[in-house]
Protein backbone atom coordinates (compact mmCIF):
# COMPACT_ATOMS: atom_id res chain seq x y z
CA UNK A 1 81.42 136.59 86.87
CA UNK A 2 81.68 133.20 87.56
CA UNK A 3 84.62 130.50 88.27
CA UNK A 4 85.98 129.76 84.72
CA UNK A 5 89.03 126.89 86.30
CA UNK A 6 91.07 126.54 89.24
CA UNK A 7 94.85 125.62 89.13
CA UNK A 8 96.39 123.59 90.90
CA UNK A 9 100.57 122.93 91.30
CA UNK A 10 101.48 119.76 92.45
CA UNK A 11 104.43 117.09 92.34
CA UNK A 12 102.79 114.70 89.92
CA UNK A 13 100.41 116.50 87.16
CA UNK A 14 99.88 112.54 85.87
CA UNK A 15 99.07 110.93 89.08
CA UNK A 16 96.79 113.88 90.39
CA UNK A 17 94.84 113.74 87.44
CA UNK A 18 94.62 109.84 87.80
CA UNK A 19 93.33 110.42 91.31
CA UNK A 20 90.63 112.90 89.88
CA UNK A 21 89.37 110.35 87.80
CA UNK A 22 89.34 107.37 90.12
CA UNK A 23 88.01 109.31 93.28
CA UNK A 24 85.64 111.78 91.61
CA UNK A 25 84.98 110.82 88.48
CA UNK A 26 86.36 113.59 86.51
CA UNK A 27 87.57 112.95 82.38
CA UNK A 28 90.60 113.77 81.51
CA UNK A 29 90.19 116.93 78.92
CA UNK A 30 94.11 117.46 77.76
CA UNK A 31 97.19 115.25 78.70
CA UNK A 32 100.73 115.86 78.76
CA UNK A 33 101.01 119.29 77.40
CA UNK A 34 104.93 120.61 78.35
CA UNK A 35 106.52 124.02 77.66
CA UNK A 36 109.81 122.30 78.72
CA UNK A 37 109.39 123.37 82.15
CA UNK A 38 105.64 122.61 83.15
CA UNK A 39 104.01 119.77 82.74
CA UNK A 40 100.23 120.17 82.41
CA UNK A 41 97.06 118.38 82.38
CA UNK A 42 93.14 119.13 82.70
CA UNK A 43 90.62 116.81 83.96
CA UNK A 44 86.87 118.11 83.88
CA UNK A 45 83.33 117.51 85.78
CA UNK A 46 80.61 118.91 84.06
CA UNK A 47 81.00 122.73 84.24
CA UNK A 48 84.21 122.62 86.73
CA UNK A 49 87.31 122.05 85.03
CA UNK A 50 91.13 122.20 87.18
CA UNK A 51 94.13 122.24 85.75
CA UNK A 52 96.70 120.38 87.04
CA UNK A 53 100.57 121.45 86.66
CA UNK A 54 103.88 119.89 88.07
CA UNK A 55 107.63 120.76 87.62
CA UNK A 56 109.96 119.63 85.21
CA UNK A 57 113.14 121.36 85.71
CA UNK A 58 113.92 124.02 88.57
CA UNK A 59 113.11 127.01 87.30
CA UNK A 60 109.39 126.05 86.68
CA UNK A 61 106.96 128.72 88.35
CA UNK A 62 105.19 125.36 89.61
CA UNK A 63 109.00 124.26 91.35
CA UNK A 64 108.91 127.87 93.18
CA UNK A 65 105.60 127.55 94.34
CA UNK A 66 106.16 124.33 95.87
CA UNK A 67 109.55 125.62 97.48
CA UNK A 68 107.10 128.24 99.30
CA UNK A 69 103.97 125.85 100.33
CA UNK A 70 102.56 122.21 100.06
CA UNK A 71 100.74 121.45 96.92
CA UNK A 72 97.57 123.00 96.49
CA UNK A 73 95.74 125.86 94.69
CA UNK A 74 98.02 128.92 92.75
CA UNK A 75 95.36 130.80 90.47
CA UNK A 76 91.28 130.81 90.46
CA UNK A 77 90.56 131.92 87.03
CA UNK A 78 87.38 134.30 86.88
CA UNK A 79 85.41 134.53 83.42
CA UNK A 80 84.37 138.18 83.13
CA UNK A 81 81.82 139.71 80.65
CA UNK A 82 83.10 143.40 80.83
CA UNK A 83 87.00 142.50 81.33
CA UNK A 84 88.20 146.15 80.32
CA UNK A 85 85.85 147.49 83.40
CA UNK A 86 86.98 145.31 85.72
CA UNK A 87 90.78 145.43 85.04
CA UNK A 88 91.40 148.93 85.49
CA UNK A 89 89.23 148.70 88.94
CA UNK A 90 91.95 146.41 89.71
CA UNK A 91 95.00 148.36 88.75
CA UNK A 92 93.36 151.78 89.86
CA UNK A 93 93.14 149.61 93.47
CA UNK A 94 97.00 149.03 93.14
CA UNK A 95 96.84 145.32 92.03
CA UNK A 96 100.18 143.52 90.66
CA UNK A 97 100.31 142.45 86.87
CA UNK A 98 101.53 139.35 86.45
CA UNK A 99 100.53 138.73 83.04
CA UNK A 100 99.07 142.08 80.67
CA UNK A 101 95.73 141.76 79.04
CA UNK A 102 96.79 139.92 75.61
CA UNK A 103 93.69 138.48 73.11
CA UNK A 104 94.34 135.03 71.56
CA UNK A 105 92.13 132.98 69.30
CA UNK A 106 91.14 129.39 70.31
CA UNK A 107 89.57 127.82 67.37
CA UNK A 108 86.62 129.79 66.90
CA UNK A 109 86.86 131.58 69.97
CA UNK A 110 88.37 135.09 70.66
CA UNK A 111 89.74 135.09 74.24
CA UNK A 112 91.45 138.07 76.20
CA UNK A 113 92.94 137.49 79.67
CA UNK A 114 95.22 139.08 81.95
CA UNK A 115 96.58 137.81 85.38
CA UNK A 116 96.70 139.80 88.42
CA UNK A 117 98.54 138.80 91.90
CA UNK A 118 96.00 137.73 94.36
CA UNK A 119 95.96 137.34 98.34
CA UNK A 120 99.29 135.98 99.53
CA UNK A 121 101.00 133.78 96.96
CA UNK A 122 97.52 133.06 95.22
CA UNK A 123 96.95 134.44 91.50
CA UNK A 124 93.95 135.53 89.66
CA UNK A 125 93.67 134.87 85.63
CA UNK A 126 90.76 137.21 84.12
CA UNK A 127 89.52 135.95 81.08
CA UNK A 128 86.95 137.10 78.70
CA UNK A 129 85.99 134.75 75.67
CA UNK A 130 82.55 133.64 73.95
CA UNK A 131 81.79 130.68 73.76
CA UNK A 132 80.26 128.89 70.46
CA UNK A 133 76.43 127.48 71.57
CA UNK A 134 77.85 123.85 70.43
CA UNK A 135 80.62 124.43 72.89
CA UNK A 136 77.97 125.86 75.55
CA UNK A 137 76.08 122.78 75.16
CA UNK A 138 78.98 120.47 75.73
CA UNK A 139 80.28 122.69 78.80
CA UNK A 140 76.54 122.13 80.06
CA UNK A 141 76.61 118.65 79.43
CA UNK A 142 75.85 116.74 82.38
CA UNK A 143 78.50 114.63 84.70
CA UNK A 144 78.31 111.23 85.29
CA UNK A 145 78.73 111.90 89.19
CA UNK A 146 76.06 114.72 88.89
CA UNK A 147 79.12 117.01 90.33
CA UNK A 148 77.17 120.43 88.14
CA UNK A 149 79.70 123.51 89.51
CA UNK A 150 81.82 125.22 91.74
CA UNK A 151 79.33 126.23 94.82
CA UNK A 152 82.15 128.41 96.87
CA UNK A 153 85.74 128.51 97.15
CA UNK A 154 87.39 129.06 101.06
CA UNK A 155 90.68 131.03 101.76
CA UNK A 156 92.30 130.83 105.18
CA UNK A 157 94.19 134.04 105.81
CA UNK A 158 96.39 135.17 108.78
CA UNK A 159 95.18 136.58 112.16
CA UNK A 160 94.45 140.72 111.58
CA UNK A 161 94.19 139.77 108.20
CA UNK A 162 90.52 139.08 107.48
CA UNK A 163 89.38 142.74 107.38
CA UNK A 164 92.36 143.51 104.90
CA UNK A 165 91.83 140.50 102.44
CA UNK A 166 87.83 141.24 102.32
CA UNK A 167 88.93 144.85 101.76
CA UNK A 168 91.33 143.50 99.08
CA UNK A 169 88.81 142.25 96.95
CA UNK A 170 85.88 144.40 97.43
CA UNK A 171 88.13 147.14 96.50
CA UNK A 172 90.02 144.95 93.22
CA UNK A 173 87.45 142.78 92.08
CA UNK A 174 84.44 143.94 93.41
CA UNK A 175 82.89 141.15 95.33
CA UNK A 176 80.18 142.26 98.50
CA UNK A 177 79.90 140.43 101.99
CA UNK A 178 77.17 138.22 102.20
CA UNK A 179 77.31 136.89 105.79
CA UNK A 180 79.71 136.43 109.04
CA UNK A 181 80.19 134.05 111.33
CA UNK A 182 82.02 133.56 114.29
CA UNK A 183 83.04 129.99 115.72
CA UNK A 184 84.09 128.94 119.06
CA UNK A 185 84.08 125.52 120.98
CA UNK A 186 86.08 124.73 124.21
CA UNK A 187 88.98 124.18 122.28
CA UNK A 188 89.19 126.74 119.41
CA UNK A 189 87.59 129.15 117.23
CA UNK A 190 87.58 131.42 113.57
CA UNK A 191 86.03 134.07 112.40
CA UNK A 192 84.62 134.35 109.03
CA UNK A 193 83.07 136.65 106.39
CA UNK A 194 81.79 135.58 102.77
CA UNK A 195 82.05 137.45 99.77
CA UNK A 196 79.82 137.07 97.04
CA UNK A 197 80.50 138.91 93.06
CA UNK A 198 77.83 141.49 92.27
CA UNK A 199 75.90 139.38 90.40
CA UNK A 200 75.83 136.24 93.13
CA UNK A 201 77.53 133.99 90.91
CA UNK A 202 80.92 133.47 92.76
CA UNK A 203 80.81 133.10 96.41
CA UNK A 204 84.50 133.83 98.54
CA UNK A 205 84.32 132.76 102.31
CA UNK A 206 87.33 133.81 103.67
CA UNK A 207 88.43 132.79 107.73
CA UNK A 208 91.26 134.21 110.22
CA UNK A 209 92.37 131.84 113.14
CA UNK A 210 90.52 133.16 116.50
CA UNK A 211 93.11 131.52 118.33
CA UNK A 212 96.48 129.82 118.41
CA UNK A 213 95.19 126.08 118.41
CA UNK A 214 93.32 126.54 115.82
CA UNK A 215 92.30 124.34 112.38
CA UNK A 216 92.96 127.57 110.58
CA UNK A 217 96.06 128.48 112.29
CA UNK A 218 96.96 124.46 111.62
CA UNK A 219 96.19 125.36 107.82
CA UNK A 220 98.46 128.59 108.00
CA UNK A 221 101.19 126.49 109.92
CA UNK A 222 101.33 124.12 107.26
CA UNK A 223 100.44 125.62 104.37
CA UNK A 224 103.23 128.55 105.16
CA UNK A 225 101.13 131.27 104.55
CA UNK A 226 97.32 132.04 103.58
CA UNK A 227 95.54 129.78 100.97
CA UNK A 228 92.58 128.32 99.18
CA UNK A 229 91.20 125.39 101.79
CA UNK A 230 88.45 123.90 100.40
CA UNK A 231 86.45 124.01 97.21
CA UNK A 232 82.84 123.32 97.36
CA UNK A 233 81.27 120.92 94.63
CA UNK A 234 77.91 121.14 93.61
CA UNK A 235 75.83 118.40 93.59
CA UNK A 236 71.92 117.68 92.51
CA UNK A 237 71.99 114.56 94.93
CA UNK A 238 74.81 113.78 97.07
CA UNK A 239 73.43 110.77 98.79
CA UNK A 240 73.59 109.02 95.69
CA UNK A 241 77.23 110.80 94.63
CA UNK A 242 78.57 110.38 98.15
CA UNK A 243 78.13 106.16 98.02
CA UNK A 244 79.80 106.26 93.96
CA UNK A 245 82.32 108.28 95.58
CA UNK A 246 83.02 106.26 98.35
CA UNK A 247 82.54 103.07 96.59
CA UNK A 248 86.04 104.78 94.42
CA UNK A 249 87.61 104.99 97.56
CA UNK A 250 87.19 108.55 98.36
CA UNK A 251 87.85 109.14 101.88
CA UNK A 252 85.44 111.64 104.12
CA UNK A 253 85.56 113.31 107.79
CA UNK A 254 83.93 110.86 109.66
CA UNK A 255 80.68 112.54 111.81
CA UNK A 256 79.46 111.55 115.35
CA UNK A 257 76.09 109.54 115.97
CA UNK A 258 75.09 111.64 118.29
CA UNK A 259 75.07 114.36 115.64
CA UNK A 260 72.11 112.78 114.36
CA UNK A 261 70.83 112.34 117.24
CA UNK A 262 70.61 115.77 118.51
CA UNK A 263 69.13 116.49 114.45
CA UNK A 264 66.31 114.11 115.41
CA UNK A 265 65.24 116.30 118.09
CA UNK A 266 64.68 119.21 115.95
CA UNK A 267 62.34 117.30 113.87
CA UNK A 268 64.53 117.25 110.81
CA UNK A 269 61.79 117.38 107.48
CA UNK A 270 63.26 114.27 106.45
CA UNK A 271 61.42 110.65 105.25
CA UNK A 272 62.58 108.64 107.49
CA UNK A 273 64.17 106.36 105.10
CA UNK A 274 66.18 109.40 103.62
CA UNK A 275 66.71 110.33 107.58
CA UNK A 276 68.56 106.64 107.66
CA UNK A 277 70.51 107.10 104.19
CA UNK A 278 72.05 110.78 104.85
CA UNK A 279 73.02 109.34 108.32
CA UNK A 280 74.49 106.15 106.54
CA UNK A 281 76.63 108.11 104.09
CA UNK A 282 77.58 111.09 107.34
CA UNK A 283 76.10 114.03 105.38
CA UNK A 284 75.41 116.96 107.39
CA UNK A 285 72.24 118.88 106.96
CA UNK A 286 71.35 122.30 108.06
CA UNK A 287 67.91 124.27 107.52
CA UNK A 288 66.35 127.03 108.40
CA UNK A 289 63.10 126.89 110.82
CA UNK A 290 60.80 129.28 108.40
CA UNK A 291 62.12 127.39 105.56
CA UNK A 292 62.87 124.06 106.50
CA UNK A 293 62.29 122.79 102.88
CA UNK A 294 65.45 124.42 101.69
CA UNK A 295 68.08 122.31 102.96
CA UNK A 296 71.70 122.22 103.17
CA UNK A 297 73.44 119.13 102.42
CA UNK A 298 77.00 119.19 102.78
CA UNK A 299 80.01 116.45 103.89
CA UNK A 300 83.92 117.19 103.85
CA UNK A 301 86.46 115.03 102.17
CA UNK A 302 89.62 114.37 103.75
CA UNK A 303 92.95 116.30 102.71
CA UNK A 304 93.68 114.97 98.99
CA UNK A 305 97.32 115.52 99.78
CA UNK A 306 100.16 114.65 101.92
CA UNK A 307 99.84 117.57 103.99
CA UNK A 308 96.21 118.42 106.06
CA UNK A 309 95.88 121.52 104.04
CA UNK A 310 93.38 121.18 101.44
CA UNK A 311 90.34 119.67 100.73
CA UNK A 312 86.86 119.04 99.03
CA UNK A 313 83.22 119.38 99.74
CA UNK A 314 79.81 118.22 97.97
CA UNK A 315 76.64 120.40 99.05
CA UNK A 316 73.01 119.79 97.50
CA UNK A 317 71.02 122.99 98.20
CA UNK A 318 67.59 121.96 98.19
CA UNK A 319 64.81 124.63 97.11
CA UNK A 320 68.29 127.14 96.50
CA UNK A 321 68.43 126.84 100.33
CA UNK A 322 70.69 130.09 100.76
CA UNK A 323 73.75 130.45 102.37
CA UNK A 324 76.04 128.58 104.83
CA UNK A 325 74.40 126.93 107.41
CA UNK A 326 75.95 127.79 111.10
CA UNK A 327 75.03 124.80 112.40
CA UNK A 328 77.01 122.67 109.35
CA UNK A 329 80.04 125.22 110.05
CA UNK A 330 79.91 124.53 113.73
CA UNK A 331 79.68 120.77 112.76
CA UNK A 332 82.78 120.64 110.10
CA UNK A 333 85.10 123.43 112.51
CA UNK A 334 84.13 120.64 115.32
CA UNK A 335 85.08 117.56 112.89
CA UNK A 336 87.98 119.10 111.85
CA UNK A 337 89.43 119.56 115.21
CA UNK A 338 88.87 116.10 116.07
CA UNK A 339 91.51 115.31 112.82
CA UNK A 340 93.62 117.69 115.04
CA UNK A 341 93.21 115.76 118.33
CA UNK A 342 94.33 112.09 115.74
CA UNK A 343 97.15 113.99 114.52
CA UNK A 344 98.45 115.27 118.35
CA UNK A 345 97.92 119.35 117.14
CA UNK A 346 95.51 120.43 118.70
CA UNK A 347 95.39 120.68 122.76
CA UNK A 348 92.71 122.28 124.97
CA UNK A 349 94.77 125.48 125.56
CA UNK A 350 91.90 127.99 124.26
């Protein structure tokens, strides 16, 4: 399995795929395709590719949506070798059809795909198709940003809901936990569990509010109902991406000094030079102490939209470091509620 696009329904299709390519250096792939009440277009990094759709007339799925919740992610389309298998799992496990399995051709491609309802108002597209090995070359093909894939995709779900939703797609799609975490500060706190596919290729963390100030709750507030929160892009060197990206204008959570300070003191296995540059750009970095080669490298962009619901990250893994690093989590829950304190929502009620 593995992430084949992500959709996205927003006001302006046009402008959001302008700010794609001025922010983050994505191409534009298609442009102004219209079935008379969607208008549609696809911008591309490397390997990750998002569609981007916005209403033209009322009765657009993409004008419902946007009746129900802020702009922001409606499908995650999964590319499946053995679609057959894992469609009637999900229909034995009492998932909604939204769209049957149908087979198309694409050129010289032969693509079947179904869609299935997912968590909340979210959607899943399952699509099998081979790919020419001209075309695999040019998916492969390497982005000017270094942006090389989808690393993991977050969903914020309800309080009492976490248990349900993992349940929901072990049961439909398969997916196994990985790893839990549970974060608290003086102020607030989640709980979290990640789900990875069967063959480690599509990674799912999914968190519940732990309490009624929370960033999550904030998300669920906002967002009216559960949703995707963040998408994770990879990176092969996001010191040198995060300063391009910046240098576009690209807007990140700002980090503390002391945070670097108190990374000092565990005797980061950093040059000292590359110490300086990852504190310049306010990258967090995360390692484990009987690997402390394999590091995580991770920063959080603001909210892309109007509303503080969703929102990008870059991570490097160094060595494949594995994993999400608790003390990066702690760090972005912690960053995240200072937004809350700017923005007068969050209160030291906990």
């Amino acid at each position: 399995m593995r992430i084949d696009r992500v959709h996205f329904y927003v006001e302006d299709a046009q402008a959001s795929s302008n700010w794609f390519v001025q922010h983050l250096g994505f191409q534009s792939v298609t442009r102004g395709v219209s079935d008379g009440n969607t208008y549609t277009e696809v911008v591309r990094s490397g390997t990750v590719y998002f569609v981007l759709s916005s209403p033209l007339l009322p009765q657009s799925p993409v004008a419902h949506f946007l009746q129900q919740h802020p702009p922001g992610v409606a499908d995650i389309a999964f590319s499946i070798e053995d679609l057959d298998r894992v469609w009637h799992q999900a229909i034995a496990h009492g998932a909604k059809i939204l769209q049957p399995l149908g087979r198309r051709h694409n050129g010289q491609k032969d693509i079947k795909s179904g869609k299935i309802a997912g968590w909340g108002s979210l959607s899943h597209t399952l699509i099998e198709h081979k790919i020419e090995s001209e075309d695999q070359q040019d998916l492969l093909s390497p982005s000017p940003f270094a942006l090389t894939g989808i690393d993991h995709i977050v969903m914020n779900v309800a309080a009492g809901d976490l248990e349900r939703a993992v349940t929901w797609y072990q049961n439909t799609l398969g997916f196994q936990t990985k790893q839990s975490f549970k974060i608290h500060t003086d102020r607030s706190g989640l709980h979290s569990q990640v789900l990875v596919s069967r063959d480690r290729q599509v990674q799912l963390p999914i968190n519940e509010p732990a309490s009624p100030n929370s960033q999550i709750q904030e998300f669920l507030d906002i967002n009216r109902g559960s949703g995707i929160q963040h998408i994770a892009l990879q990176t092969t060197n996001i010191v040198s991406s995060v300063a391009k990206f910046r240098n576009r204008g690209l807007a990140f959570l700002p980090v503390p000094p002391n945070y670097y300070t108190q990374l000092q003191a565990r005797q980061i296995p950093l040059s000292t030079d590359e110490f300086q540059e990852i504190a310049r750009q306010e990258i967090l970095v995360d390692w484990q102490d009987t690997n402390p080669d394999a590091l995580l490298l991770q920063i959080f962009t603001q909210p892309i939209f109007g509303e503080p619901t969703f929102f990008f990250e870059l991570i490097e893994r160094r060595r494949q470091a594995p994993g999400f690093g608790e003390g990066n989590f702690r760090a972005l829950f912690e960053a995240i509620e200072r937004e809350q304190v700017k923005r007068g929502s969050l209160q030291n009620d906990y």
